[in-house]
C-alpha atoms as a PDB file:
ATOM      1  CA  UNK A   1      68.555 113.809  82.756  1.00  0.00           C
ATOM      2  CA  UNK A   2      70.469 115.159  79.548  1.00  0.00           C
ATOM      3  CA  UNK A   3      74.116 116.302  81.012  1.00  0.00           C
ATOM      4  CA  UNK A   4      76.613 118.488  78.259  1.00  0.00           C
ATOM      5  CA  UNK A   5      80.288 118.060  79.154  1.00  0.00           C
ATOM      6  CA  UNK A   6      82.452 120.613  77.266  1.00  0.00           C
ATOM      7  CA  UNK A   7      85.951 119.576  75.663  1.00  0.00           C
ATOM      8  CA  UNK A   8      88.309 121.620  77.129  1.00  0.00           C
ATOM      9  CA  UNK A   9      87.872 125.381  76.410  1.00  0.00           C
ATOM     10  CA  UNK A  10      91.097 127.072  75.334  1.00  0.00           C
ATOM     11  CA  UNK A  11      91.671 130.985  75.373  1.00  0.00           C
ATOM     12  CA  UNK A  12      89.840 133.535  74.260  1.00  0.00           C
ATOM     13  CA  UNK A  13      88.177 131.643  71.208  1.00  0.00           C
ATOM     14  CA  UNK A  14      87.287 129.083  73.208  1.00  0.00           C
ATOM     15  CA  UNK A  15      85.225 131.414  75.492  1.00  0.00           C
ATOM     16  CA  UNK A  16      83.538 132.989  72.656  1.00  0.00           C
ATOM     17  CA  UNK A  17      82.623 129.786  70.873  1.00  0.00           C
ATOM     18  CA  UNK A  18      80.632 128.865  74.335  1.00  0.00           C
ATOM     19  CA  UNK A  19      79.411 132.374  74.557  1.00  0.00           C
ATOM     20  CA  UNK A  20      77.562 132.312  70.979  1.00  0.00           C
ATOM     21  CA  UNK A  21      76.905 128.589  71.506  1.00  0.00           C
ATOM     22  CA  UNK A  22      75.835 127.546  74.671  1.00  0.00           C
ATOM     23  CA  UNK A  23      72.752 128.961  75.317  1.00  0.00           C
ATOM     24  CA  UNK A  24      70.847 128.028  72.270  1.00  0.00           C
ATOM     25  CA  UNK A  25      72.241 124.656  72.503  1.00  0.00           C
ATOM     26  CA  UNK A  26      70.889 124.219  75.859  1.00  0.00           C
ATOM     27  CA  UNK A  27      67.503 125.091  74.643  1.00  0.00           C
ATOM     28  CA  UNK A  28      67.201 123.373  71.687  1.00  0.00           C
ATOM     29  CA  UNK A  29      68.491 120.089  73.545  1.00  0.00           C
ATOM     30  CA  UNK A  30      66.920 120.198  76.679  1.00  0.00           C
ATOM     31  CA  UNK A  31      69.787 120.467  78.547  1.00  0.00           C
ATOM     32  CA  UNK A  32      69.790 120.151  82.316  1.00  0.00           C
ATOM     33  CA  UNK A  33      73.294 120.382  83.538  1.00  0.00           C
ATOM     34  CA  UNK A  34      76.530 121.630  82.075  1.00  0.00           C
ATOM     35  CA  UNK A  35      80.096 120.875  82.716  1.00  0.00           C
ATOM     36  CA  UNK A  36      83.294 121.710  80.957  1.00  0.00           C
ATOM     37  CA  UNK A  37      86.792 121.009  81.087  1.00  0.00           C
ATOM     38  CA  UNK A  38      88.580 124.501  81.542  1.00  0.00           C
ATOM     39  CA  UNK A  39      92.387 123.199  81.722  1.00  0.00           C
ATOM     40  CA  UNK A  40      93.433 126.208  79.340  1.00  0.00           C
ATOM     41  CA  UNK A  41      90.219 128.509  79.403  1.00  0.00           C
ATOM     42  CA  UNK A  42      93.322 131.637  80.376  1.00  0.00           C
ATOM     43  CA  UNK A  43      95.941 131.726  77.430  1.00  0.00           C
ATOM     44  CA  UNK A  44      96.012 128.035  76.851  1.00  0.00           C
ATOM     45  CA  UNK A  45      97.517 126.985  80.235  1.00  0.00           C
ATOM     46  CA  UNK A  46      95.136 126.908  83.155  1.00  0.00           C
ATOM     47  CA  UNK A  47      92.280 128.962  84.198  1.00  0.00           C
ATOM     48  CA  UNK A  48      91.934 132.741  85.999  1.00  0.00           C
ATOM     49  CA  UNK A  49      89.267 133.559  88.470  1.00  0.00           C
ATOM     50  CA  UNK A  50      87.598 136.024  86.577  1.00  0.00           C
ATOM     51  CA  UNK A  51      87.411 133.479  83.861  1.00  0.00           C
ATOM     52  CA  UNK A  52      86.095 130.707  86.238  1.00  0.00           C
ATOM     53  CA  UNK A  53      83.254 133.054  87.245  1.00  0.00           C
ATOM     54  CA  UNK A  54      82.608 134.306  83.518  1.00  0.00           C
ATOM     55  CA  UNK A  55      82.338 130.915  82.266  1.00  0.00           C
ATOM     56  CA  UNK A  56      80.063 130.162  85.483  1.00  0.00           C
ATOM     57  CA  UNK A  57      77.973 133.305  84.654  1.00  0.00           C
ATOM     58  CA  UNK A  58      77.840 131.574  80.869  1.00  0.00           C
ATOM     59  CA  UNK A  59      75.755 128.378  81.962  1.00  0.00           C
ATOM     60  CA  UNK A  60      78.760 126.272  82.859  1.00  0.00           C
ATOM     61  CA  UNK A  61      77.423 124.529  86.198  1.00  0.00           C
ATOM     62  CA  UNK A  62      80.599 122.947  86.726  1.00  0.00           C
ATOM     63  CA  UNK A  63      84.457 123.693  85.896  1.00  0.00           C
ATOM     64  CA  UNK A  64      86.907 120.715  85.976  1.00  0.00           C
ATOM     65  CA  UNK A  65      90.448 120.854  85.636  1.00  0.00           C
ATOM     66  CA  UNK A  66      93.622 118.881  85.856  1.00  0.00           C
ATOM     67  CA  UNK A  67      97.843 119.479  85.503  1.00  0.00           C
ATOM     68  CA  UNK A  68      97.439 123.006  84.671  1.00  0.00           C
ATOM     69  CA  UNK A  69      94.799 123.711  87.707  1.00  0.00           C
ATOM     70  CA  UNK A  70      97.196 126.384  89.597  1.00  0.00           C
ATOM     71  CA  UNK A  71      98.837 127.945  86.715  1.00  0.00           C
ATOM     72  CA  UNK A  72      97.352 131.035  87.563  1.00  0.00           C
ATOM     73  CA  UNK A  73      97.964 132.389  90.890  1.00  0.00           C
ATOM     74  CA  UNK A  74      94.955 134.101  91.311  1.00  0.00           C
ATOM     75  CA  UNK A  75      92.758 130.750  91.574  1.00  0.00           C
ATOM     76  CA  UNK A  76      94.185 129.560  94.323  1.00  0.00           C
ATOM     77  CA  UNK A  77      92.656 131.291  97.299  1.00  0.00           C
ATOM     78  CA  UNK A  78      89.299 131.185  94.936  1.00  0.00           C
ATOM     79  CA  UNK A  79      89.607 127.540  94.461  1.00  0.00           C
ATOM     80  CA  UNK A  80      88.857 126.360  97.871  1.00  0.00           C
ATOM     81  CA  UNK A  81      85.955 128.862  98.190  1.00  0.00           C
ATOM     82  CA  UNK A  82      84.203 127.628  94.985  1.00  0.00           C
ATOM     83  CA  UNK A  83      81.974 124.596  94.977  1.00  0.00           C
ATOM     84  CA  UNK A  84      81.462 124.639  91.198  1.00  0.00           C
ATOM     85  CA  UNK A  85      85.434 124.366  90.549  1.00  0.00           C
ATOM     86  CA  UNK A  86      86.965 121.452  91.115  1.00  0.00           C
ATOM     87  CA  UNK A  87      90.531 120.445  91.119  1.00  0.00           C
ATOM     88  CA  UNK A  88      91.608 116.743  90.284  1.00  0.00           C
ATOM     89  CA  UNK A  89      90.540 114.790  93.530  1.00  0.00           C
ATOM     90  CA  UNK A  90      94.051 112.544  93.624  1.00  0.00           C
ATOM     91  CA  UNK A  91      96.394 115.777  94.539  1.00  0.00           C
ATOM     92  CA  UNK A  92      98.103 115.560  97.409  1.00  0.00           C
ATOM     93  CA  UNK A  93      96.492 116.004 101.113  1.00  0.00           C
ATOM     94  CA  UNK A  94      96.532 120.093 101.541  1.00  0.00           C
ATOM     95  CA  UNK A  95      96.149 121.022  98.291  1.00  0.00           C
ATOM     96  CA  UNK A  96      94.097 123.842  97.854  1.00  0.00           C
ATOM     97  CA  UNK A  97      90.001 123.316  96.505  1.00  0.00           C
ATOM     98  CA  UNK A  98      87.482 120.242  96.389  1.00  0.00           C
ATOM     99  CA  UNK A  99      87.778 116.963  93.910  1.00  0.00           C
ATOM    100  CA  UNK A 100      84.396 116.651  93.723  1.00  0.00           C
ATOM    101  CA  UNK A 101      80.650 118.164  94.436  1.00  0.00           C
ATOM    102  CA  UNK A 102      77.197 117.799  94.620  1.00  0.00           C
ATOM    103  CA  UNK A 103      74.897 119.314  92.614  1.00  0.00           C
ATOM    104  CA  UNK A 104      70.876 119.946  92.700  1.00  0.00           C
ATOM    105  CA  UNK A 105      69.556 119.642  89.317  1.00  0.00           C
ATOM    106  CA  UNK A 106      65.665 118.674  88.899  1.00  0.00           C
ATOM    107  CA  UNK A 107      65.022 118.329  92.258  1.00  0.00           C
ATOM    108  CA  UNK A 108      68.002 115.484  92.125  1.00  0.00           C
ATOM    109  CA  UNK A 109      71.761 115.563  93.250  1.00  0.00           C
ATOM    110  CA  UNK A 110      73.977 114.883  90.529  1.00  0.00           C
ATOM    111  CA  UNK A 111      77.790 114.278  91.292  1.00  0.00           C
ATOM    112  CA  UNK A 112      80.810 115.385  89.310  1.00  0.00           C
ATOM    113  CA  UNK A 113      84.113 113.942  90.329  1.00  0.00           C
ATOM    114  CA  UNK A 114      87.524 115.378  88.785  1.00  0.00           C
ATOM    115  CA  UNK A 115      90.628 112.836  88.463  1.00  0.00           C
ATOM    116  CA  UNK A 116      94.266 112.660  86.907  1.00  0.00           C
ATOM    117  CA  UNK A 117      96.347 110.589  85.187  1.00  0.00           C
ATOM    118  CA  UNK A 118     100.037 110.359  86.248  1.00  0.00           C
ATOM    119  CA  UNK A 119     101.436 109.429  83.116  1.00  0.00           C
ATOM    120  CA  UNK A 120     103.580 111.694  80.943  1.00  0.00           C
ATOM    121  CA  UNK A 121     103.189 114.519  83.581  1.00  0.00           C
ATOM    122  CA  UNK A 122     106.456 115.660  84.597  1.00  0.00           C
ATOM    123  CA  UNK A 123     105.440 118.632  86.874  1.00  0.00           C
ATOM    124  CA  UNK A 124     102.876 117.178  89.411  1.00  0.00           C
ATOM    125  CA  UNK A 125     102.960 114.142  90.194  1.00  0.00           C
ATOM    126  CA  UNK A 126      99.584 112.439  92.210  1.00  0.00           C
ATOM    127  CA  UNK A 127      98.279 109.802  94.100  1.00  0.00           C
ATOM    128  CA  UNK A 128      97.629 106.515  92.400  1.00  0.00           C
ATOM    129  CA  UNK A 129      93.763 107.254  90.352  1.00  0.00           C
ATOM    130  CA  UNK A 130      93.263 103.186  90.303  1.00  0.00           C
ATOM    131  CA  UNK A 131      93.604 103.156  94.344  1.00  0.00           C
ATOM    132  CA  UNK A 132      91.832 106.386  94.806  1.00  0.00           C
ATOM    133  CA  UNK A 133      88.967 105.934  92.626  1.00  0.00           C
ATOM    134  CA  UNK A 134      86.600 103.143  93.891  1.00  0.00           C
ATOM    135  CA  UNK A 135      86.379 104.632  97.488  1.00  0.00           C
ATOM    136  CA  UNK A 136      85.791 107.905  96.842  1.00  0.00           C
ATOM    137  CA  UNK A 137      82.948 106.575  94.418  1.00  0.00           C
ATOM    138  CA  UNK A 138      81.665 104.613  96.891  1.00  0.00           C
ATOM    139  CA  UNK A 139      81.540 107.626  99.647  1.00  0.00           C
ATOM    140  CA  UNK A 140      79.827 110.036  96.843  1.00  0.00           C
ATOM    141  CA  UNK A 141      77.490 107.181  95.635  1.00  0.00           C
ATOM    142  CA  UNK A 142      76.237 107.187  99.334  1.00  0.00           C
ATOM    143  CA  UNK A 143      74.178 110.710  98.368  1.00  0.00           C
ATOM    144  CA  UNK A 144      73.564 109.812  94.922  1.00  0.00           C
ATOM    145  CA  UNK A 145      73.616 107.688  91.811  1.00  0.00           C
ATOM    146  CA  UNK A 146      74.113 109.874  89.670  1.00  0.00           C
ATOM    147  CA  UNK A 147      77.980 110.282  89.062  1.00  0.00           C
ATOM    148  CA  UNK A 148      80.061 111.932  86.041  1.00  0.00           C
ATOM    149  CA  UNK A 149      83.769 110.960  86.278  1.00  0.00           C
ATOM    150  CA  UNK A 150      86.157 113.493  84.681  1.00  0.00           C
ATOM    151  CA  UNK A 151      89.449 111.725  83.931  1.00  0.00           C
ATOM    152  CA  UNK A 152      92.360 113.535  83.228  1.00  0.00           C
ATOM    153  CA  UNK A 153      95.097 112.001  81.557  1.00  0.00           C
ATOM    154  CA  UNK A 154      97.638 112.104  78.601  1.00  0.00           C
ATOM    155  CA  UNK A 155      97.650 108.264  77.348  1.00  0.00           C
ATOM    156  CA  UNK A 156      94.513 106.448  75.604  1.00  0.00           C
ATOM    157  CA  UNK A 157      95.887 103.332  77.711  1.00  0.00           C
ATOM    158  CA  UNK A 158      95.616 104.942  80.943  1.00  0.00           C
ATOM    159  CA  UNK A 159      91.957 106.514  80.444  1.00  0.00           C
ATOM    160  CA  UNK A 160      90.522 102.912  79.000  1.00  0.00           C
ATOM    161  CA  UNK A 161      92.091 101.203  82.013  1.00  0.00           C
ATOM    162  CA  UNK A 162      89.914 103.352  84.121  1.00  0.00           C
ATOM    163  CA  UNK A 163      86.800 102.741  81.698  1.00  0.00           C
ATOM    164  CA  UNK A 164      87.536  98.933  82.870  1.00  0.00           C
ATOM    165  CA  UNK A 165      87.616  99.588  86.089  1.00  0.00           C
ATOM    166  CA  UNK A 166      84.782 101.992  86.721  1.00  0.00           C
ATOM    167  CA  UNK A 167      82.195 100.062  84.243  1.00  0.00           C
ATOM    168  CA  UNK A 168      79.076  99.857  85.213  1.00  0.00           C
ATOM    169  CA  UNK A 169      79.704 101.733  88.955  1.00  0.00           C
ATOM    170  CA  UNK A 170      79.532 105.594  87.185  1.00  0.00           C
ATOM    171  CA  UNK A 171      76.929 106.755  84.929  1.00  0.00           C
ATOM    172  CA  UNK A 172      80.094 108.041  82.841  1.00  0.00           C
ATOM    173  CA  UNK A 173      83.474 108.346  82.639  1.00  0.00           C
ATOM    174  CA  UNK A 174      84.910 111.142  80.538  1.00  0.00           C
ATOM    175  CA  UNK A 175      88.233 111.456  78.803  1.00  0.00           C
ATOM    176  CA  UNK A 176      90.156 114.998  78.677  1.00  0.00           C
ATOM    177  CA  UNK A 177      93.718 116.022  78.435  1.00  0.00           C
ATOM    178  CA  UNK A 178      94.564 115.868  74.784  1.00  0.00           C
ATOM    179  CA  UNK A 179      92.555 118.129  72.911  1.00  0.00           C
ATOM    180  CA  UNK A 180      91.310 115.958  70.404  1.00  0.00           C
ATOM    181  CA  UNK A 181      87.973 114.327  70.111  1.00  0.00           C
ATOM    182  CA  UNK A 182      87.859 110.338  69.621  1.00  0.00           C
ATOM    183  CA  UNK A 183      85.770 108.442  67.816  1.00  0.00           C
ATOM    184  CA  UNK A 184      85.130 105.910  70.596  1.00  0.00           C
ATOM    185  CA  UNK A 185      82.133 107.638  72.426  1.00  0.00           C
ATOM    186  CA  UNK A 186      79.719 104.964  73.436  1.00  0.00           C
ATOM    187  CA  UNK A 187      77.526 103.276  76.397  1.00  0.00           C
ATOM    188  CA  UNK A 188      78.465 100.074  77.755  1.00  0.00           C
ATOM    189  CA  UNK A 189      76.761  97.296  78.121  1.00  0.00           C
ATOM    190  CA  UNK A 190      76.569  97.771  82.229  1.00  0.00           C
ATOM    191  CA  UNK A 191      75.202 101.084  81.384  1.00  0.00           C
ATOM    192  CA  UNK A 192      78.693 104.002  81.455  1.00  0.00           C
ATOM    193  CA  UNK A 193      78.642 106.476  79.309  1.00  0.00           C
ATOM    194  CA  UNK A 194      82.925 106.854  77.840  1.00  0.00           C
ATOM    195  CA  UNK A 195      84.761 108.474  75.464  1.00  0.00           C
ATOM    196  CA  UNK A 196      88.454 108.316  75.653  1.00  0.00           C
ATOM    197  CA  UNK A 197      89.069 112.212  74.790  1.00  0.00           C
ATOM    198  CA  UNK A 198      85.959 115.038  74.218  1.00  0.00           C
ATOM    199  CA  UNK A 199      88.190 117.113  72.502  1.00  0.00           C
ATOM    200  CA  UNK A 200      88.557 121.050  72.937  1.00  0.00           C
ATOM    201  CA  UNK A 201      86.056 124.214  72.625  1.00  0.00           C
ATOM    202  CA  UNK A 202      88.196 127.381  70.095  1.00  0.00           C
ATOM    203  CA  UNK A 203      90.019 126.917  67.167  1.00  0.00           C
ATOM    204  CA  UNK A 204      90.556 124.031  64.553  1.00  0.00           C
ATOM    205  CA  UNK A 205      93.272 125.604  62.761  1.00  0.00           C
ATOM    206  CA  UNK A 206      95.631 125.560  65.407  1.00  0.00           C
ATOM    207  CA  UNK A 207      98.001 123.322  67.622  1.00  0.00           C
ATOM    208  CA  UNK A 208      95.750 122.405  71.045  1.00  0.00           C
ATOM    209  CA  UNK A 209      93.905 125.306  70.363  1.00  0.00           C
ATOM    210  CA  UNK A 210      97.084 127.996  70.289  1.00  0.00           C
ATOM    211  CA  UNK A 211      98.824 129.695  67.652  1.00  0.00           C
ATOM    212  CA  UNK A 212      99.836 126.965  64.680  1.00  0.00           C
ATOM    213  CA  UNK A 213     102.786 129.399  63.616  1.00  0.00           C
ATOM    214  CA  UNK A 214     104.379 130.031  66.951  1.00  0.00           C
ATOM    215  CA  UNK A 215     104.224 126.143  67.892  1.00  0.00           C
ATOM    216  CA  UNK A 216     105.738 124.829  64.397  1.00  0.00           C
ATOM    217  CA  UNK A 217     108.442 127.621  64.981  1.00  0.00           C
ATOM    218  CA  UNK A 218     109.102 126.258  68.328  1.00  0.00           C
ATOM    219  CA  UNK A 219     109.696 122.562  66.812  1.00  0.00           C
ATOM    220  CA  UNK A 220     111.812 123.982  64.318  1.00  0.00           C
ATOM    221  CA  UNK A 221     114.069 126.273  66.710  1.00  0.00           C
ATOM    222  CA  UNK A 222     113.413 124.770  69.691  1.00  0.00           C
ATOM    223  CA  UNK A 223     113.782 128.058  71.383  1.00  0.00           C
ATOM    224  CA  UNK A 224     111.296 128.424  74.159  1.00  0.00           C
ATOM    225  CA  UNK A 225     108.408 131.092  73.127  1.00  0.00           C
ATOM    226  CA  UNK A 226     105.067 131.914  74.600  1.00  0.00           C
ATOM    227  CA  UNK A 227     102.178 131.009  72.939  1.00  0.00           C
ATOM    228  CA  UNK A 228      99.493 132.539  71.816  1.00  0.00           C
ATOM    229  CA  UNK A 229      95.684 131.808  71.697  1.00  0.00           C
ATOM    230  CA  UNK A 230      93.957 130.846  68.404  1.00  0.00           C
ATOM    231  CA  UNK A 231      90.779 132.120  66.780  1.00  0.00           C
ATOM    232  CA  UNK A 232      90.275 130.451  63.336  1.00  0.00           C
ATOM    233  CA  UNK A 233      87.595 128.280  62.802  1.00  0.00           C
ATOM    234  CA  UNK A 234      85.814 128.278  66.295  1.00  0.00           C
ATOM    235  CA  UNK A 235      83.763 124.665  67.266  1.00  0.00           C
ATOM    236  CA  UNK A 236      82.338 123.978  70.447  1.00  0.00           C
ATOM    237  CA  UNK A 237      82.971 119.850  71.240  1.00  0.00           C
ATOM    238  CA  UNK A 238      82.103 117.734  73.640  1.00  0.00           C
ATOM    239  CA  UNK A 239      79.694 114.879  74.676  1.00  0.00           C
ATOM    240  CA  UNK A 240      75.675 115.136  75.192  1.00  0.00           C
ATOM    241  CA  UNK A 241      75.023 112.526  77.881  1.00  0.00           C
ATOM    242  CA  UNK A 242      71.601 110.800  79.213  1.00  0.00           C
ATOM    243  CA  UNK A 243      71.124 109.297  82.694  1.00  0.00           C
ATOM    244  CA  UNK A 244      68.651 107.808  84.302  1.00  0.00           C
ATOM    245  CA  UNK A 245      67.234 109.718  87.024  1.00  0.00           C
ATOM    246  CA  UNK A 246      66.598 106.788  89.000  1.00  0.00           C
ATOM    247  CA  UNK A 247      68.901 103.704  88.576  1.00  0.00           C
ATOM    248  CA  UNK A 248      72.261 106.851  87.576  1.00  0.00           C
ATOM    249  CA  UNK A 249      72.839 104.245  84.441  1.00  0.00           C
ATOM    250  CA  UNK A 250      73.323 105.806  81.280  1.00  0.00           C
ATOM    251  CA  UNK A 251      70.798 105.983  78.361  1.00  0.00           C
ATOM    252  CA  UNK A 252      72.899 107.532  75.399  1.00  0.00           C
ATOM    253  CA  UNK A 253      75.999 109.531  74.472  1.00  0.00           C
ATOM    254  CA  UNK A 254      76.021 111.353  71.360  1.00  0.00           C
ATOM    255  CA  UNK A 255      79.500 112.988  69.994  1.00  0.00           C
ATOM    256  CA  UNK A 256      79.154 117.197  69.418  1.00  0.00           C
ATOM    257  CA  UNK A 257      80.795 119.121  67.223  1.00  0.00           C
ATOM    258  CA  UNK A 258      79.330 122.643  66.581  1.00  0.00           C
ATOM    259  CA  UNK A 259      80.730 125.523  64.296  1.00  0.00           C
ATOM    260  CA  UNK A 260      80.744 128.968  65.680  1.00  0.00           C
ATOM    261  CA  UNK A 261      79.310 130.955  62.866  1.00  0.00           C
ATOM    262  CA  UNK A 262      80.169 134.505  64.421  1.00  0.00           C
ATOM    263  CA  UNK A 263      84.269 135.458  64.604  1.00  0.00           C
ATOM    264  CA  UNK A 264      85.868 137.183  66.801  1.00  0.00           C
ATOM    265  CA  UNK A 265      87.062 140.686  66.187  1.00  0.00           C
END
């Protein structure tokens, strides 16, 4: 089973890029499943419903998320009615939406769980990922082997802790939260699929996939200003993953990176 995982899509270039992108890639690499990280698909900072659905209208099977995941008030009574958007599963009890779901794919469920880090987050703070993790693994395993781990976080340290910890019990474990694709993307030798970060969908030329001018001027000024999306240099990245359909071990992981030849108007 070939599963795409998206690097977080930011603004309005990063919806484009997987507009033009996505569906030929999905044909021309046999994909089965999709998932994408959508932690600034609105403006940079979270994600809108009618974004959500246009992204789920796209191809996007699944929508994961993490500290920005009610930034936009609109989601929240959407959340909780959406089984293909899923909010980090470690947020406190009561907190609106689903950490994880089950999908059909080839006559076969596949599982996609959604987890944060709690370091360097100042805003949200959430239960401890290391306690959480292995239980709630074990309770989705129960349906089916085949598991995707979405992990959250800000430090390198604190995703390859949980690589340690999860080896060789998830078909893969997937690193989001900075923006920037690693060069670390690899299988283990008890069969998980990792990389530490898998980087963003919009703009190169840019800060996180925003305006480069407006965030230099805010380091320089350090006035608060609102930034803007980016459009320069569009690349769709992210992670091409094989499992097998049987044992949920992964075959292969192979780092994306693919220009967006059209620009945006």
């Amino acid at each position: 089973m070939k599963i795409l995982f998206i690097g977080d899509i930011v603004g309005k270039g990063g919806i484009f890029t997987v507009k033009n992108l996505l569906p030929e890639l999905k044909k021309e690499r046999g994909i089965d499943f999709v998932i994408a990280h959508c932690n600034g698909a609105t403006g940079g900072f979270g994600m809108g419903r009618n974004h959500a659905m246009y992204l789920h209208k796209l191809g996007i099977d699944c929508l994961t998320s993490g500290e920005c995941v009610y930034y936009k008030k609109d989601i929240i009574p959407f959340i909780g009615k959406s089984f293909f958007l899923l909010k980090p599963a470690n947020l406190p009890t009561g907190t609106p939406g689903r950490g994880w779901s089950h999908f059909t794919v080839k006559g076969k469920k596949v599982a996609v769980v959604s987890m944060m880090g709690q370091n360097g987050y100042m805003k949200m703070h959430t239960n401890n990922p290391f306690t959480y993790i292995p239980d709630l693994v074990e309770r989705v395993k129960q349906q089916t082997p085949l598991v995707i781990f979405n992990f959250n976080a800000l430090t390198t340290a604190e995703k390859q802790t949980m690589l340690h910890l999860m080896d060789g019990k998830l078909g893969a474990v997937i690193g989001s939260g900075a923006r920037a694709l690693t060069a670390d993307g690899r299988v283990t030798e008890k069969g998980t699929a990792f990389i530490t970060d898998a980087g963003r969908t919009g703009s190169l030329l840019s800060v996180a996939g925003l305006n480069r001018d407006i965030e230099i001027r805010k380091h320089l000024t350090q006035i608060p200003e609102r930034s803007s999306d980016a459009s320069e240099a569009l690349e769709l990245q992210g992670v091409l993953i094989e499992l097998d359909d049987d044992t949920g071990k992964a075959v292969s992981l192979e780092t994306l990176r693919v220009p967006c030849s059209k620009e945006m108007e």
